[in-house]
Protein backbone atom coordinates (compact mmCIF):
# COMPACT_ATOMS: atom_id res chain seq x y z
CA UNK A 1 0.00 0.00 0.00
CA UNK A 2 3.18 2.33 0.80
CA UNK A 3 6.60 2.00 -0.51
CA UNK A 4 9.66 4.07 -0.58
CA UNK A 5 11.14 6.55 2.43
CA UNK A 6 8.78 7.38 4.16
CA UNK A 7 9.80 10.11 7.41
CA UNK A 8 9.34 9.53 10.91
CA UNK A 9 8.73 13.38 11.43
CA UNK A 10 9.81 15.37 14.48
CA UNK A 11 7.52 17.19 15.39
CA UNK A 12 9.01 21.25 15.85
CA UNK A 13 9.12 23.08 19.21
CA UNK A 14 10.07 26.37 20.11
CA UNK A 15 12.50 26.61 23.21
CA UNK A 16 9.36 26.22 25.73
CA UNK A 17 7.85 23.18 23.96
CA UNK A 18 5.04 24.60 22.59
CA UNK A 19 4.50 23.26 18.83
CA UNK A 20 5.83 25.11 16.25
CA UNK A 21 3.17 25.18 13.48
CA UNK A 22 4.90 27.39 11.12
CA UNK A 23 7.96 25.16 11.22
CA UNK A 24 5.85 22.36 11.10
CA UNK A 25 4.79 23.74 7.10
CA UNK A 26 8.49 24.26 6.09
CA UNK A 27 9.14 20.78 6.90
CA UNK A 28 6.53 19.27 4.86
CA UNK A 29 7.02 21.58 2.35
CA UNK A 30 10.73 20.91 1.97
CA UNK A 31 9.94 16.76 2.36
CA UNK A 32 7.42 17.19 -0.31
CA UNK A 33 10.15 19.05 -2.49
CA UNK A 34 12.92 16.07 -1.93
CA UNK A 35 11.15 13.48 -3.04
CA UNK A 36 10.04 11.94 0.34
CA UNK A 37 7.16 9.06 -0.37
CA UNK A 38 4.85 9.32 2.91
CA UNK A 39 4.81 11.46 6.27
CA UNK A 40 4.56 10.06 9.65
CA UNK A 41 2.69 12.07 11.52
CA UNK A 42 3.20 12.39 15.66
CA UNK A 43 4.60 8.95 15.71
CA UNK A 44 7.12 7.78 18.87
CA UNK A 45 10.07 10.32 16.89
CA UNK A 46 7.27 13.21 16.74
CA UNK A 47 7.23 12.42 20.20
CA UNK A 48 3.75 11.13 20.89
CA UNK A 49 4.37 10.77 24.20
CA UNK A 50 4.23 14.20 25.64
CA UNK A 51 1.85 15.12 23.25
CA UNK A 52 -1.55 15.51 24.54
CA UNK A 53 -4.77 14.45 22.92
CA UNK A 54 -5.60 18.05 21.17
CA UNK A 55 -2.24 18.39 20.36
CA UNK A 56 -1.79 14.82 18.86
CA UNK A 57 -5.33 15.23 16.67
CA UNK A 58 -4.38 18.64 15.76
CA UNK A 59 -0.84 17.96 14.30
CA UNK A 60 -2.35 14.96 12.72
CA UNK A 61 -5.28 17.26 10.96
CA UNK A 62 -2.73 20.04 9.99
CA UNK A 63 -0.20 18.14 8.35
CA UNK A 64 -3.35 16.15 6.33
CA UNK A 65 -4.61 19.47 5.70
CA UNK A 66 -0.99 20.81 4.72
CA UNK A 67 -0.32 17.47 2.41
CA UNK A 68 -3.93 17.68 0.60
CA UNK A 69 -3.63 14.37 -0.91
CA UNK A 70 0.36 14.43 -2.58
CA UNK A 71 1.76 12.32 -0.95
CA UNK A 72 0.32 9.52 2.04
CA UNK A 73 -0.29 10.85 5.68
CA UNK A 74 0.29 7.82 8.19
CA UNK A 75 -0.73 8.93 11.88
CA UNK A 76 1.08 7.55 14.59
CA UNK A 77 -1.80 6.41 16.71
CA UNK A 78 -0.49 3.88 19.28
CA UNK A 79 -0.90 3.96 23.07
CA UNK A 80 -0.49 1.29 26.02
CA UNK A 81 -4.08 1.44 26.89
CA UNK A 82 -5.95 -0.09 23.87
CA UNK A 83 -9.24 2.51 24.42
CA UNK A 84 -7.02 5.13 23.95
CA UNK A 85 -5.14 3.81 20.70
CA UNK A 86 -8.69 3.17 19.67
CA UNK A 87 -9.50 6.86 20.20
CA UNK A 88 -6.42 8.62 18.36
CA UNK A 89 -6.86 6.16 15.76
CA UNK A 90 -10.31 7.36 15.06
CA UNK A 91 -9.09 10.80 15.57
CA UNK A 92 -6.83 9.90 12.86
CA UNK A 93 -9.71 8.90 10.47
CA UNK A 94 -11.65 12.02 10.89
CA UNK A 95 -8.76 13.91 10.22
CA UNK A 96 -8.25 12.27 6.78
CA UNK A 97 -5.14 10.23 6.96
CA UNK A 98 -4.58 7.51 4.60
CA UNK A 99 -3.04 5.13 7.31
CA UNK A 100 -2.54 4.85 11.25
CA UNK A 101 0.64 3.41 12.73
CA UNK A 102 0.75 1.58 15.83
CA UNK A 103 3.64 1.02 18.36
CA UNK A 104 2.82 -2.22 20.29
CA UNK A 105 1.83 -1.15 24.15
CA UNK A 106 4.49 0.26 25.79
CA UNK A 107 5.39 -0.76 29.58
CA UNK A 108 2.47 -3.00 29.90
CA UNK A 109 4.46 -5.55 28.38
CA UNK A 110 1.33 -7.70 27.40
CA UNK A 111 1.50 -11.20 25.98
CA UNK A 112 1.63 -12.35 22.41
CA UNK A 113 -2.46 -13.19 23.24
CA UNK A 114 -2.47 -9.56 24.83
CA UNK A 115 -0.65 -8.39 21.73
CA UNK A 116 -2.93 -9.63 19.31
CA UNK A 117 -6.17 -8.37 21.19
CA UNK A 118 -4.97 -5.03 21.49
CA UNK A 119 -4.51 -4.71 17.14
CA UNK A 120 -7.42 -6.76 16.85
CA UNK A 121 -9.52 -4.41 19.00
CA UNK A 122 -8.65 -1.31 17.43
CA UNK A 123 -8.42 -3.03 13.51
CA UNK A 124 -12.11 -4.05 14.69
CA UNK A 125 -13.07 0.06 16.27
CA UNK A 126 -11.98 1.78 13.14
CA UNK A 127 -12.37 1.01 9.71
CA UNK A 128 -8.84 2.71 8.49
CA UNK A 129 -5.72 0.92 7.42
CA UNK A 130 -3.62 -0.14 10.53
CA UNK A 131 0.26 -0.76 10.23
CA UNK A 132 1.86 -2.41 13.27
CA UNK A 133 4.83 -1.20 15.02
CA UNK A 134 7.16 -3.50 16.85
CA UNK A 135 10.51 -1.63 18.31
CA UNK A 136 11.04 -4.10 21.64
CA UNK A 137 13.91 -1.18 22.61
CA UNK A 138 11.97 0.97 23.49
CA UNK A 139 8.43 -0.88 24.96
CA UNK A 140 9.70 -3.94 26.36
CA UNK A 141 8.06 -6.01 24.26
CA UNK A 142 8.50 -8.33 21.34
CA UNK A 143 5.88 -8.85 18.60
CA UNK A 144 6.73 -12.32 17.21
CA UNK A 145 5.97 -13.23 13.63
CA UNK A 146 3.78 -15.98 14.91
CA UNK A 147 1.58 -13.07 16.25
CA UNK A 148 2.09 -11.04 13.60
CA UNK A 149 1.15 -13.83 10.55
CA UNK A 150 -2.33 -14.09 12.87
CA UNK A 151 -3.02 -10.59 12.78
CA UNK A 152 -2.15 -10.74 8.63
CA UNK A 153 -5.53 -11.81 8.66
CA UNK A 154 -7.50 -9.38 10.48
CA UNK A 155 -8.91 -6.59 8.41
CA UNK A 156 -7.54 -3.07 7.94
CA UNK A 157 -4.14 -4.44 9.21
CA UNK A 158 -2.11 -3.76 6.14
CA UNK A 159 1.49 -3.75 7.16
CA UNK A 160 3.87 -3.82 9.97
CA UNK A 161 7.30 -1.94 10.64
CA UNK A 162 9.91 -4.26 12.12
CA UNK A 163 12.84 -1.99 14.29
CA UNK A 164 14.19 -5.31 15.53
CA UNK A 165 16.67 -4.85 13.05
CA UNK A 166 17.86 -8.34 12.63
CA UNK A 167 18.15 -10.25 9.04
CA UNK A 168 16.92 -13.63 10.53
CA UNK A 169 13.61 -11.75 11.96
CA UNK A 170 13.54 -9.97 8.76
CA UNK A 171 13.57 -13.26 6.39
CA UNK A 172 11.14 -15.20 9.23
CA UNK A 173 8.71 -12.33 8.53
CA UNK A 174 8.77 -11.94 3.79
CA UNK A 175 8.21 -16.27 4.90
CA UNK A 176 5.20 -16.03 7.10
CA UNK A 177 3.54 -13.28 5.98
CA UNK A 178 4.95 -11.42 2.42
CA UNK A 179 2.72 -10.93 0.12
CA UNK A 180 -0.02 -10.88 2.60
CA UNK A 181 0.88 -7.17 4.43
CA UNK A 182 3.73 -4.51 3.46
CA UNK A 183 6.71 -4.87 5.67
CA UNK A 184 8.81 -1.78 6.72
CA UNK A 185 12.07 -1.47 8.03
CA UNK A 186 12.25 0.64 11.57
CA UNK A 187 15.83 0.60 12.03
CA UNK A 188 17.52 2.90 9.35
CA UNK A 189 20.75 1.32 9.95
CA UNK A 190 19.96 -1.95 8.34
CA UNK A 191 17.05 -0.48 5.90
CA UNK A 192 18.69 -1.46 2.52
CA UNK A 193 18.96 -4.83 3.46
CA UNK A 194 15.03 -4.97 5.37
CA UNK A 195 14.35 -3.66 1.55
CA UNK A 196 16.42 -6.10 -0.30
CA UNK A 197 15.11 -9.15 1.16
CA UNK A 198 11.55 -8.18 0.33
CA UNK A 199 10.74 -5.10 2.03
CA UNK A 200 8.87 -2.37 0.60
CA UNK A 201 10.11 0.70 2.14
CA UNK A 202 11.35 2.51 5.93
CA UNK A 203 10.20 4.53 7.98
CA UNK A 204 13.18 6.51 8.75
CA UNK A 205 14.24 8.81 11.31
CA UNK A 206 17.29 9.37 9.23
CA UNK A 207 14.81 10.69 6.48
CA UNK A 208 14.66 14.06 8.48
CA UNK A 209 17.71 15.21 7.23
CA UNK A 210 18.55 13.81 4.55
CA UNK A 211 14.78 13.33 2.81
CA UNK A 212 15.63 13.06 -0.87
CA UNK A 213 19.19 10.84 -0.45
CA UNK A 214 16.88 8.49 1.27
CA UNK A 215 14.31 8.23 -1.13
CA UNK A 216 17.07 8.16 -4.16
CA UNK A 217 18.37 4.63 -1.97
CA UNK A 218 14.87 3.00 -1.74
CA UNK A 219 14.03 3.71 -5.33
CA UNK A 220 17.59 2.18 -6.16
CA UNK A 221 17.11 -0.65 -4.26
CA UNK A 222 13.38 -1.45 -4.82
CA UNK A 223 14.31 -1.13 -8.89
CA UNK A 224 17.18 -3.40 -8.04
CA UNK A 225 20.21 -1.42 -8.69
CA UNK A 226 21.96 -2.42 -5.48
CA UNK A 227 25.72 -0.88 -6.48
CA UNK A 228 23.26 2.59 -6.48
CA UNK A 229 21.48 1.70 -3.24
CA UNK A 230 24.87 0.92 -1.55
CA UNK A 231 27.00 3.85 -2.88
CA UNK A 232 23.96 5.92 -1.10
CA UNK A 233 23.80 4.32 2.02
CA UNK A 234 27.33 4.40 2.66
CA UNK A 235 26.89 7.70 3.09
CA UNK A 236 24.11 7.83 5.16
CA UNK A 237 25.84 5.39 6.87
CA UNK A 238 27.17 8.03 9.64
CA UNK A 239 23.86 9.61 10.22
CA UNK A 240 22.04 6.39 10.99
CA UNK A 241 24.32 5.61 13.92
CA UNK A 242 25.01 9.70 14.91
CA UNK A 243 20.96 10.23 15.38
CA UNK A 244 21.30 7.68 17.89
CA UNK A 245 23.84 8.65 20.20
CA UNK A 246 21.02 9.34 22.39
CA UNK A 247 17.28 8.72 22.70
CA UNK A 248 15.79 9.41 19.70
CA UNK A 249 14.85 11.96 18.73
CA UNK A 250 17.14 13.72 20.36
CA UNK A 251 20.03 13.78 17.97
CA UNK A 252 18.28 13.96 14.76
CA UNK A 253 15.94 17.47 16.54
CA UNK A 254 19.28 18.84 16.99
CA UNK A 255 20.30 18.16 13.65
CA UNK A 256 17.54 19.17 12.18
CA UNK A 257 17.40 22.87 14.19
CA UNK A 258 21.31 23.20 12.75
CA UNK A 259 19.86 23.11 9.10
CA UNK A 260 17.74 25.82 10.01
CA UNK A 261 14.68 24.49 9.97
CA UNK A 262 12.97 24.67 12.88
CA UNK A 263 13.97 25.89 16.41
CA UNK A 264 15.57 23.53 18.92
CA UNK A 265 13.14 22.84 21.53
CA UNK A 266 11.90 19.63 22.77
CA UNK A 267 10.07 18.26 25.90
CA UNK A 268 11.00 17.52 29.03
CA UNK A 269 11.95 14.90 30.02
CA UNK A 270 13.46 14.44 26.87
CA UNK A 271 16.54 17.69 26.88
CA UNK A 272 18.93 18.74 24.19
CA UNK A 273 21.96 17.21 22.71
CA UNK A 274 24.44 16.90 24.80
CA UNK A 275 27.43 19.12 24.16
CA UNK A 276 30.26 15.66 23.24
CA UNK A 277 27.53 14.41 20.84
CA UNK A 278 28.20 17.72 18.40
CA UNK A 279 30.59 17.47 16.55
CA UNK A 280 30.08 13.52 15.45
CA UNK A 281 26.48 14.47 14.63
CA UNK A 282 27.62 17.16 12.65
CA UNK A 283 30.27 15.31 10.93
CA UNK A 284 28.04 12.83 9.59
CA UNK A 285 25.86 15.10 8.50
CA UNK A 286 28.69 16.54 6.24
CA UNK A 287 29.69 13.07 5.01
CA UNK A 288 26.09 13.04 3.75
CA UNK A 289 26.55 16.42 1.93
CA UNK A 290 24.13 17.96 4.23
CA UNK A 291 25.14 21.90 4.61
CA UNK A 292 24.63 22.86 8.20
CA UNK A 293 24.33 26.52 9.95
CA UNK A 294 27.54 25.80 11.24
C-alpha cells in the first residue's frame, strides 16, 4: 500500500515546547520538495508521548490538511491502553489520513495473546488501514511473527514496521507473511537490506535530514540497482548511527534545528543534545553532503 522513504517526522518546538506550526509547514514543504514518499505524523520520533490528545489530533489534521492528498499521511496512533489507541486512531480517520501506525503497548508488556487483542480491537473500532509497530527497545516487548502472521488476517491491518533490526527476523517475517501485508524497516541502519530481502520501504528517522538521499536509496534498491542503493547508504551510513547517540529523537531534533529548519526545543523529560555528541552528529551530517548553519 506504501513503498519508498517514508519520514518519521519530528515534530518542531520552540525553546518552551510549545509546537511550532509554522515550522511544522516548512518541513513538509521541503519533504514534499525532496522526493520523500509518505509522512509520519506524531509517531514515537514526533514524540507522541508528551503530546496531549488536542495536540496529537491537531498535528495529525494540519499536516493532512498541509499534504492535501500528494503524498500519504500515516498517523502515529499507538498507546499502552488499547481505548485510547482506539480513540487517536479514530481521531486519525476524521482527520483524513490515509493510514494509522501503531507502536505495540508500551510498559504494559502484554502477551503475544495480549498483543494480538490489542490490534485486533482497534483493527475491529476503526475502519482505516492499521500498520503495526514493533521496536522491543523501546516498549519492552517483542511482537513475534507468529503473532504477527495471525493478525495478517485481520482486516484493515495492512502492514507492519519491524525496528528489531535483525536479518533472521527480517527473512522469518517476507516467509510467514509477504505478500499478505507490506513490511517496513524501523531501524535505518539496516534499511537497505530490510528492503532487499523483500521489504517495501522505511520509515526513517534518518529521512529528516537527509529526505531526498533516502528516497534516491529506496528507489535504487526497490528497482534493483543495489551498487546505487549501496554507494547511497554508505553515506548515510554516519547519520544512521550519529541520530542515535542518544534517545531518539534527540540527535536527529538537533540536527535538524542546525539546518535551520525549525527551532531547537523539545520536551522535558526528553533535553537537548548533549554538548560531546556535536561534533560527530555534525560530521556525519557533512559526510552526507548535508550543509549545516555551522
Amino acid at each position: 500500500m506504501f513503498q519508498g522513504s517514508m519520514v518519521a517526522l519530528v515534530t518542531p518546538m520552540r525553546r518552551d515546547g510549545s509546537i511550532d506550526m509554522d515550522a511544522l509547514d516548512r518541513l513538509l514543504d521541503w519533504h514534499l520538495s525532496a522526493g520523500t514518499d509518505a509522512i509520519v505524523a506524531v509517531g514515537t520520533t514526533g514524540e507522541s508521548a508528551t503530546l496531549d490528545f488536542e495536540e496529537h489530533c491537531a498535528v495529525i489534521s494540519h499536516v493532512v490538511q498541509r499534504i492535501a492528498g500528494r503524498i500519504p499521511v500515516i498517523a502515529g496512533t499507538g498507546a499502552n491502553a488499547t481505548r485510547e489507541a482506539i480513540h487517536l486512531t479514530q481521531c486519525a480517520k476524521d482527520a483524513g489520513a490515509d493510514a494509522c501506525l501503531l507502536v505495540t503497548p508500551y510498559y504494559n508488556k502484554p502477551t503475544q495473546q495480549g498483543l494480538f487483542l490489542h490490534y485486533q480491537a482497534v483493527a475491529e473500532a476503526v475502519d482505516v488501514p492499521q500498520i503495526l509497530y514493533n521496536v522491543p527497545g523501546r516498549t519492552a516487548v517483542d511482537l513475534l511473527p507468529e503473532t504477527v502472521e495471525r493478525l495478517a488476517s485481520v482486516p484493515n491491518i495492512v502492514g507492519l514496521k519491524e525496528a528489531l533490526g535483525r536479518p533472521e527476523r527480517t527473512r522469518e517475517l517476507v516467509e510467514r507473511v509477504g505478500g499478505r501485508i507490506d513490511l517496513y524497516s524501523g531501524d535505518d541502519a539496516t534499511a537497505l537490506d530490510f528492503l532487499l530481502a523483500g521489504g517495501q520501504g522505511v520509515i526513517s528517522v534518518t529521512a529528516n535530514v537527509a529526505p531526498a538521499a533516502m528516497h534516491q536509496m529506496c528507489a535504487a534498491a526497490r528497482a534493483g540497482d543495489v551498487a546505487q542503493a549501496r554507494e547511497i547508504n554508505t553515506r548515510l551510513d554516519g547519520l544512521h548511527h550519529a541520530l542515535f547517540h542518544e534517545a531518539n529523537p534527540i540527535p536527529v531534533k538537533w540536527a535538524v534545528s542546525q539546518m535551520g529548519l525549525m527551532p531547537d526545543g523539545i520536551r522535558l523529560p526528553l533535553t537537548p543534545l548533549s554538548e560531546p555528541f556535536h561534533a560527530a552528529v555534525l560530521d556525519a551530517m557533512r559526510q552526507a553532503g548535508i550543509a549545516v548553519d555551522h
